[in-house]
N, C-alpha and C. Protein backbone atom coordinates (compact mmCIF):
# COMPACT_ATOMS: atom_id res chain seq x y z
N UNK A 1 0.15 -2.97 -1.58
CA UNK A 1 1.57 -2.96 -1.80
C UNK A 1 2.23 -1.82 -1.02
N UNK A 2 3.17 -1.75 -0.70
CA UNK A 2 4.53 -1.16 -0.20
C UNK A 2 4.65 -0.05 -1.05
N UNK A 3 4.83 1.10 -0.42
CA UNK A 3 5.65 1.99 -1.13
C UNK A 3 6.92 1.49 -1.05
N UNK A 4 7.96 2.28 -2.14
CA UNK A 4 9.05 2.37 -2.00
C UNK A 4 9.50 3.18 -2.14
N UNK A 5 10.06 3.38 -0.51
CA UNK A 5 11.11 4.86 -0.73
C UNK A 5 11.69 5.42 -1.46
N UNK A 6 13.13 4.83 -1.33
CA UNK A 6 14.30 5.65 -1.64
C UNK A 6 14.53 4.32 -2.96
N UNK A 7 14.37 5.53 -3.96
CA UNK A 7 14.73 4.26 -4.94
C UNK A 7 16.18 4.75 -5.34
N UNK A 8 17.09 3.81 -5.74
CA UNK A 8 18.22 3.84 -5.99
C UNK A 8 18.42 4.39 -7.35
N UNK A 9 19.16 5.56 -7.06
CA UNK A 9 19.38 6.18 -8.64
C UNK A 9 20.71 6.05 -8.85
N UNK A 10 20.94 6.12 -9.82
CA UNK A 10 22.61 6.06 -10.52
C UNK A 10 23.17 6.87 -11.98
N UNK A 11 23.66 7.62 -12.17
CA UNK A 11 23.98 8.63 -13.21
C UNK A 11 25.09 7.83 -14.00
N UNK A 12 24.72 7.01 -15.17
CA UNK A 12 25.32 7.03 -16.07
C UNK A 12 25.03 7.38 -17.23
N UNK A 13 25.75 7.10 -18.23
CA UNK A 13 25.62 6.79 -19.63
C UNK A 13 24.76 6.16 -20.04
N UNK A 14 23.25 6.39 -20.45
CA UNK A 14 22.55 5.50 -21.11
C UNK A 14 22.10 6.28 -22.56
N UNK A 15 22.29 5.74 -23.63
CA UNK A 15 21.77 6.15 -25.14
C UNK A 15 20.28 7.32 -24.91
N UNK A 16 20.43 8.52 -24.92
CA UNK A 16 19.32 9.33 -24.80
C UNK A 16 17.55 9.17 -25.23
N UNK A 17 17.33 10.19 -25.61
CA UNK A 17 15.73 10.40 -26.57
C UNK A 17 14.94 9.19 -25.42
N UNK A 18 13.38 10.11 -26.17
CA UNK A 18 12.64 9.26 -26.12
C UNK A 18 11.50 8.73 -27.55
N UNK A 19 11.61 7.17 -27.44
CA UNK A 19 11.11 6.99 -28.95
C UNK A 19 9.64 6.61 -28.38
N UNK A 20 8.64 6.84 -29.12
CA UNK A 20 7.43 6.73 -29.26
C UNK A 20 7.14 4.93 -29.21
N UNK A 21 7.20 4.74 -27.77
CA UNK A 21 6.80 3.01 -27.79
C UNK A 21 5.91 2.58 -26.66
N UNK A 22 5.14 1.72 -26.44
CA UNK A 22 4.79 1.44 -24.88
C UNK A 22 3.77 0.85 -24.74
N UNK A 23 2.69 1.17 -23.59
CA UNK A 23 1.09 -0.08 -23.97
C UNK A 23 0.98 1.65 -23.43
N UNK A 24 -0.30 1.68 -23.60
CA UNK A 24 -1.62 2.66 -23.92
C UNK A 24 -2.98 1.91 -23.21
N UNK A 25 -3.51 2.57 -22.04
CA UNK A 25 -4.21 1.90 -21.25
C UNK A 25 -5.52 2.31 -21.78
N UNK A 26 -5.92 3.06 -23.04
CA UNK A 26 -6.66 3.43 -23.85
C UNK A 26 -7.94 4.25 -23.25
N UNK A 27 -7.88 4.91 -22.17
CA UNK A 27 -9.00 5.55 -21.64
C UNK A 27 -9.93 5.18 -20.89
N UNK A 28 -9.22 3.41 -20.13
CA UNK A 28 -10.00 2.69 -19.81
C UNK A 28 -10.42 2.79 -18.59
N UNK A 29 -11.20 2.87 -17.38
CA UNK A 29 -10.71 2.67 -16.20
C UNK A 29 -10.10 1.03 -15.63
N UNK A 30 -10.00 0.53 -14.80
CA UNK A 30 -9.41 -0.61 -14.40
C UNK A 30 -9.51 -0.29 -12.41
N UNK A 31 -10.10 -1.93 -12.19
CA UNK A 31 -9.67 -2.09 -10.91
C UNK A 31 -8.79 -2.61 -10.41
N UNK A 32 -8.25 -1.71 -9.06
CA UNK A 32 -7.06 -2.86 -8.49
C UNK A 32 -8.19 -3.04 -7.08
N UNK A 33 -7.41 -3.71 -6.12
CA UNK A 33 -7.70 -4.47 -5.27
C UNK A 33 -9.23 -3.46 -3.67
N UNK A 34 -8.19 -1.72 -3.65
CA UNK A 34 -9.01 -0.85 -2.97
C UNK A 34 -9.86 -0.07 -3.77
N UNK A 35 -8.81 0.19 -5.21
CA UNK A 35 -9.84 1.61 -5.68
C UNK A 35 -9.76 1.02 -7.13
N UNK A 36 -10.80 2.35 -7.69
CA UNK A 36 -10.67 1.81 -9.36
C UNK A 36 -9.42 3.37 -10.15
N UNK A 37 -8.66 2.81 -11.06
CA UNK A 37 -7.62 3.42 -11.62
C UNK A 37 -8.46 4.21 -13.31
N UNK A 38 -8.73 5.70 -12.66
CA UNK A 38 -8.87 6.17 -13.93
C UNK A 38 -7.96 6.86 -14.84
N UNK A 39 -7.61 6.97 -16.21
CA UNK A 39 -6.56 7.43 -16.84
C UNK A 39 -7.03 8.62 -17.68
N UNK A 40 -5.92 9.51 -17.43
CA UNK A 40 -6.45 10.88 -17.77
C UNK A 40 -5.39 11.57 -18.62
N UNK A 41 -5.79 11.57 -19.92
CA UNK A 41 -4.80 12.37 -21.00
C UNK A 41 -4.08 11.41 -21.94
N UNK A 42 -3.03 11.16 -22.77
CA UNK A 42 -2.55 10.47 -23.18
C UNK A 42 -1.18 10.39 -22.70
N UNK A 43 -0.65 8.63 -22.62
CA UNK A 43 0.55 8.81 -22.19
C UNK A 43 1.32 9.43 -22.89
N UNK A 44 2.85 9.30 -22.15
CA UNK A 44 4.34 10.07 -21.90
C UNK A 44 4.85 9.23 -22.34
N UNK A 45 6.05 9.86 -23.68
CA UNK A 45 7.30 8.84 -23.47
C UNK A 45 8.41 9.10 -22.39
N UNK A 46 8.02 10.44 -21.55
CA UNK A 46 9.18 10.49 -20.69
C UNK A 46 8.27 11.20 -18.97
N UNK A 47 8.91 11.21 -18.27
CA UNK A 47 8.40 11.77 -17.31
C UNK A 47 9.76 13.10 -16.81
N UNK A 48 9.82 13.72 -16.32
CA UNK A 48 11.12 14.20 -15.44
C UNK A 48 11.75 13.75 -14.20
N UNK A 49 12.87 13.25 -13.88
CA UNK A 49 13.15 12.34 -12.63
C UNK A 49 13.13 13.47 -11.60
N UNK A 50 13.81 14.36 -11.52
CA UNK A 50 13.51 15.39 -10.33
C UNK A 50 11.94 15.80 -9.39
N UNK A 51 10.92 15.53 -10.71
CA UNK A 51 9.57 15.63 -10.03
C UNK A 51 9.21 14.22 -9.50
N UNK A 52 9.71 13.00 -9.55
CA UNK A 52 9.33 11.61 -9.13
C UNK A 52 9.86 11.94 -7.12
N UNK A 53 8.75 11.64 -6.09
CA UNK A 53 8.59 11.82 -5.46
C UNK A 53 9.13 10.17 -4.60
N UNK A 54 8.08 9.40 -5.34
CA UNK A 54 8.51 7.86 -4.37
C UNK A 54 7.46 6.94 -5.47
N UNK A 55 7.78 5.97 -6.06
CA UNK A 55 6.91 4.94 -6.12
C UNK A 55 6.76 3.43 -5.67
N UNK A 56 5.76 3.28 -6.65
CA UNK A 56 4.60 2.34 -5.65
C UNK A 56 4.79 0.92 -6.63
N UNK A 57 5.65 -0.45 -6.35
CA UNK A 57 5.52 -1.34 -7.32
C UNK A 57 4.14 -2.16 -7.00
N UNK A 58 3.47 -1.96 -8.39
CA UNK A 58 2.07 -2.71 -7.79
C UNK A 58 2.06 -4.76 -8.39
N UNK A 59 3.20 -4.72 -9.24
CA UNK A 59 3.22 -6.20 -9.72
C UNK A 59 4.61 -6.15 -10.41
N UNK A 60 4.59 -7.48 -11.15
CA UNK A 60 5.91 -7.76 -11.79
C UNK A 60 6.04 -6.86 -13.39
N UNK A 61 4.64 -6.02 -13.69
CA UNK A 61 4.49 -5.55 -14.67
C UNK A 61 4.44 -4.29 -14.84
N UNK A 62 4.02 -3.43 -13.63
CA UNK A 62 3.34 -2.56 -13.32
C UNK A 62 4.17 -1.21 -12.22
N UNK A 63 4.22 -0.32 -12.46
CA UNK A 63 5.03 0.92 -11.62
C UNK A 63 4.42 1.76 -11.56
N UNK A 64 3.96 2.56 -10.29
CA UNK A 64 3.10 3.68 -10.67
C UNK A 64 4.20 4.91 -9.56
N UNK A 65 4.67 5.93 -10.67
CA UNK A 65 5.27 6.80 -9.92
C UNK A 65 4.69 8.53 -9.31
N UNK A 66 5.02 7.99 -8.20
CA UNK A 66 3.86 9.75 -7.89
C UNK A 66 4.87 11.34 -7.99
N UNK A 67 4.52 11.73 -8.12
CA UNK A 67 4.82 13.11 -8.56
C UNK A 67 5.11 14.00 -7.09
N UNK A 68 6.00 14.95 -7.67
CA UNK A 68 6.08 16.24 -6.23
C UNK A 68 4.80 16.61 -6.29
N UNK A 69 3.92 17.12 -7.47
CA UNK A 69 2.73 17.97 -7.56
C UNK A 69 1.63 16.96 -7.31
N UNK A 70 1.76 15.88 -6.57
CA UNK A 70 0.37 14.93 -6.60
C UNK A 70 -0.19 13.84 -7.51
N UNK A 71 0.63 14.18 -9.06
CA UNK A 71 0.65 13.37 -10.02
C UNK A 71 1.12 12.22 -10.17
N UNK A 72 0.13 11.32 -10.48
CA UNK A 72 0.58 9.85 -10.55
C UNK A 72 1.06 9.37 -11.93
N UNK A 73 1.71 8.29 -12.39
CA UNK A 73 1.92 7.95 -13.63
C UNK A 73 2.29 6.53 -13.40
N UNK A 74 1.16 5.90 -14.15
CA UNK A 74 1.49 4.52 -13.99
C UNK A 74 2.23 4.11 -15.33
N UNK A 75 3.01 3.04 -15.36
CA UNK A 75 3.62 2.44 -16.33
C UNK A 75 3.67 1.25 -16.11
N UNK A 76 3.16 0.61 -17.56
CA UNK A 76 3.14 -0.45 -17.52
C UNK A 76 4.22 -1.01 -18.59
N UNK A 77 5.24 -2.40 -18.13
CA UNK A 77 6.17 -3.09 -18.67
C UNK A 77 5.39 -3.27 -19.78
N UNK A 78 6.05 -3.47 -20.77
CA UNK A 78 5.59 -4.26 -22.29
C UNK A 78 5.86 -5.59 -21.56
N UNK A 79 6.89 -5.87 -21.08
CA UNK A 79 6.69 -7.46 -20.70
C UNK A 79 7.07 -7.57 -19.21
N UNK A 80 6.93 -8.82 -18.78
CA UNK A 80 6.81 -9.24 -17.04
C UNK A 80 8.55 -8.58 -16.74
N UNK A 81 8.31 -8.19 -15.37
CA UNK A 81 9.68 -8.09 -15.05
C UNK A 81 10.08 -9.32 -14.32
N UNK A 82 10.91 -10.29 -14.10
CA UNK A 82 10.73 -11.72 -13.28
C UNK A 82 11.52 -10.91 -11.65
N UNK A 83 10.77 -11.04 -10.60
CA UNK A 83 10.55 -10.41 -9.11
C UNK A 83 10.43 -9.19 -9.26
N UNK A 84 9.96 -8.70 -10.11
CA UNK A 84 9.66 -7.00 -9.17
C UNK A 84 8.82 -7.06 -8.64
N UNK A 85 7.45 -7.48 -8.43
CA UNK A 85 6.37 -7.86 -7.36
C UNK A 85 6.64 -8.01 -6.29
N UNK A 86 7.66 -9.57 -6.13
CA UNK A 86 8.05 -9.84 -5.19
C UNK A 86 8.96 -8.52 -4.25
N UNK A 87 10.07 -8.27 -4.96
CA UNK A 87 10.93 -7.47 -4.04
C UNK A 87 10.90 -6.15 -3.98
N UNK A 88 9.69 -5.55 -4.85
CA UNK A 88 9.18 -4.36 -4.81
C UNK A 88 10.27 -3.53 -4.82
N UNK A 89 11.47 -3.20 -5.76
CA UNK A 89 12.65 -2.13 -5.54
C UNK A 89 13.63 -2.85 -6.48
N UNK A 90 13.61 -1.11 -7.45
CA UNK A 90 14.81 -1.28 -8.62
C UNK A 90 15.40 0.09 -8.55
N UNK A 91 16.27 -0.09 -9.62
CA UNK A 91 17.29 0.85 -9.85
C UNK A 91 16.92 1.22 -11.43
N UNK A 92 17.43 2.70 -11.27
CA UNK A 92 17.88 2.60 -12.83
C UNK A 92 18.92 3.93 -13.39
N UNK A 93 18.94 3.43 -14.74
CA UNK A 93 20.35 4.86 -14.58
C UNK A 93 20.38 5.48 -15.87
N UNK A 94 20.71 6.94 -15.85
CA UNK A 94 20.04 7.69 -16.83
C UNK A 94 21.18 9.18 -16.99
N UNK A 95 21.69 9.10 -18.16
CA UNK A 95 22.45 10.63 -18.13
C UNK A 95 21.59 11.78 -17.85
N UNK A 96 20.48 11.62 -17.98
CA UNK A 96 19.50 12.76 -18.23
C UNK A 96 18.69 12.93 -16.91
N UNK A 97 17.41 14.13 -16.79
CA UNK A 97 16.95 14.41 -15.68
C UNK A 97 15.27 13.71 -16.50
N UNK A 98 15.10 13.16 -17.32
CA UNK A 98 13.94 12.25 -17.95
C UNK A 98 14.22 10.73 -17.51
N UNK A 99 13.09 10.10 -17.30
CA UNK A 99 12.92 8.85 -17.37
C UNK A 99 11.77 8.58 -18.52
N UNK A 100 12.54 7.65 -19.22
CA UNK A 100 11.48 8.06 -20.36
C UNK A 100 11.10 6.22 -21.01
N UNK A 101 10.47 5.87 -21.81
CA UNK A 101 9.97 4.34 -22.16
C UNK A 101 11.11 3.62 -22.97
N UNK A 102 12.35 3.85 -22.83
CA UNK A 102 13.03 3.85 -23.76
C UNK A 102 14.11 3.43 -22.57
N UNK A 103 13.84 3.64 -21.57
CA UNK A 103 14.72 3.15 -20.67
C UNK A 103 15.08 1.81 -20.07
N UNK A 104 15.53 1.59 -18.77
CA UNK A 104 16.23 -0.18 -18.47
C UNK A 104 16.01 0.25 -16.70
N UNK A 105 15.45 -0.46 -15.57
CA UNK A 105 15.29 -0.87 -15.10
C UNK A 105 15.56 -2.16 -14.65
N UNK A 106 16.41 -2.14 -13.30
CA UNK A 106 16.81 -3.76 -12.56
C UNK A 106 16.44 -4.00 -11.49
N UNK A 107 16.24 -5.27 -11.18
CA UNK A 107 15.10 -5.43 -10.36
C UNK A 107 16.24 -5.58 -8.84
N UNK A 108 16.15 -5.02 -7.63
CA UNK A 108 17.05 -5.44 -6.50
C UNK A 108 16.42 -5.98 -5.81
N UNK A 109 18.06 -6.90 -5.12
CA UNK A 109 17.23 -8.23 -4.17
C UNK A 109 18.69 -8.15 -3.30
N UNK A 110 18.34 -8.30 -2.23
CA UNK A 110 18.91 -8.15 -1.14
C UNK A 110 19.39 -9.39 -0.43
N UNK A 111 20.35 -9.93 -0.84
CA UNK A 111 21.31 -11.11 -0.10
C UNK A 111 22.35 -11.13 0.73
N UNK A 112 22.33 -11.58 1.93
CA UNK A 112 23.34 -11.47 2.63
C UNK A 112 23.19 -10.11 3.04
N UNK A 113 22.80 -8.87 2.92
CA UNK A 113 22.95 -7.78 3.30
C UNK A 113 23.46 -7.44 2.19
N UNK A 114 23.54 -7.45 1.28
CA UNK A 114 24.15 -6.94 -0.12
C UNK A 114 23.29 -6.42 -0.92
N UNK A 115 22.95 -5.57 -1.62
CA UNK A 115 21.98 -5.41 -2.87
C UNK A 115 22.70 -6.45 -4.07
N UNK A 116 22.11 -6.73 -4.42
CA UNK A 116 22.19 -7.28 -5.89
C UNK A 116 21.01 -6.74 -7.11
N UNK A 117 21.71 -6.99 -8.40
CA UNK A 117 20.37 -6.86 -9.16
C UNK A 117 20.25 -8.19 -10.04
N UNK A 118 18.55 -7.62 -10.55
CA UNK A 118 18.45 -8.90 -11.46
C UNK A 118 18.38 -8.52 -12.91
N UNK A 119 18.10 -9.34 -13.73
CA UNK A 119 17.81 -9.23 -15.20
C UNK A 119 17.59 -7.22 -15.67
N UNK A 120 17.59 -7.13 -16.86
CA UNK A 120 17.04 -6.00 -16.95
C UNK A 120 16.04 -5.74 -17.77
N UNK A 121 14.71 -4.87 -17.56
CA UNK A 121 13.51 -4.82 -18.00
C UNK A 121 13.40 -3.40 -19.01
N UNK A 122 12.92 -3.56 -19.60
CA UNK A 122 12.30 -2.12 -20.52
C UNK A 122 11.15 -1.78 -19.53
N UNK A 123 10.82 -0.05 -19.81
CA UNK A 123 9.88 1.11 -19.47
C UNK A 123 9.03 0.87 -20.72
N UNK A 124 7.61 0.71 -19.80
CA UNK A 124 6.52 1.51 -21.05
C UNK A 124 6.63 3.18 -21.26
N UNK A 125 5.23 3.54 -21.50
CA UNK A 125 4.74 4.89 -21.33
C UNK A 125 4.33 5.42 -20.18
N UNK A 126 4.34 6.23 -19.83
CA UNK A 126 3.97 6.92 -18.51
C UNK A 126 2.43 7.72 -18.32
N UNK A 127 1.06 6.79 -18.12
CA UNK A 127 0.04 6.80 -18.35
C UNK A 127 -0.79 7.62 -16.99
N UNK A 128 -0.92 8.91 -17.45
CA UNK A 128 -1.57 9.40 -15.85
C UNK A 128 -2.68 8.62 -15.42
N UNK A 129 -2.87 8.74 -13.86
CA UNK A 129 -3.95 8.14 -13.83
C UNK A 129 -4.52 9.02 -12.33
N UNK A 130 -5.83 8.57 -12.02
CA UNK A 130 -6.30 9.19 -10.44
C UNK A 130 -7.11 7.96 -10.52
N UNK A 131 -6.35 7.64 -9.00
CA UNK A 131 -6.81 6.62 -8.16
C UNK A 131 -8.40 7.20 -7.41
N UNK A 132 -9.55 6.80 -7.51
CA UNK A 132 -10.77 6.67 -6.84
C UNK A 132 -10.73 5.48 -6.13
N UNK A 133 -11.31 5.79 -4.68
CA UNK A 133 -11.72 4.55 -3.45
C UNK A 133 -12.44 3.94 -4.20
N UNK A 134 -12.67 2.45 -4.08
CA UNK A 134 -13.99 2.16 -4.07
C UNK A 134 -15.21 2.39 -3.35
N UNK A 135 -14.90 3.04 -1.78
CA UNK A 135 -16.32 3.62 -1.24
C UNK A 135 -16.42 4.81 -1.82
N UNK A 136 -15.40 5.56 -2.78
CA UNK A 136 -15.62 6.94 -3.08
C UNK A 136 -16.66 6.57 -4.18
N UNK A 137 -16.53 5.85 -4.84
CA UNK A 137 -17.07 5.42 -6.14
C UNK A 137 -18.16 4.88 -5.63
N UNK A 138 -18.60 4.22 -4.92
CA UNK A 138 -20.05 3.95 -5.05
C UNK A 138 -20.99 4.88 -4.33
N UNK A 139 -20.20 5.87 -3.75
CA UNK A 139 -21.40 6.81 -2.98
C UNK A 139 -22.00 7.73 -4.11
């Protein structure tokens, strides 16, 4: 998958806190397609948006945001987002300098030269993780 740059931020009004909700990848490791995804610590209901560097949409379910300091944090939707896979790039908008599971996410799609958005999705938890190669892993 695609990084994505410049993700579109927007400063509004959204209802604060973060409430204790999300999926919990339970200590598991998991493979994706190059490397295997290990998870380290317990998730976040929030992350800080100022340290989010660029992320990476890996499916219609799935966001993994990397950190200024190297830190990854994957999050996973409680439910499908319908095209974020496909168009790999959303928005979202937040009074605060947290992005936290409690938040809204929209999915953008680009018509005519226009952004548009789509539907809007809920944030899980923010589940660290360190990506291992798979040649790292079997040596």
């Amino acid at each position: 998958m695609r990084a994505l740059a410049p993700v579109l931020i927007s400063a509004l009004l959204v209802t604060g806190g973060c409430a204790a909700a999300g999926t919990n990848m339970g200590g598991k490791s998991s493979v994706d397609d190059n490397y295997t995804v290990k998870t380290i610590g317990e998730p976040k209901t929030c992350i800080m948006r100022s340290n989010i560097s660029s992320t990476d949409v890996i499916d219609d379910q799935t966001i993994d945001f990397k950190m200024r300091n190297g830190d990854i944090y994957r999050n996973v939707l409680p439910h499908k987002c319908s095209g974020l896979g496909f168009e790999e790039a959303f928005s979202y908008k937040t009074s605060t300098n947290q992005l936290c599971n409690v938040d809204i996410i929209h999915v953008l799609t680009q018509t005519g030269g226009q952004l548009d958005t789509r539907g809007a999705c809920g944030l899980g938890k923010f589940q660290q993780i360190e990506k291992i190669s798979k040649t790292e892993s079997e040596d």
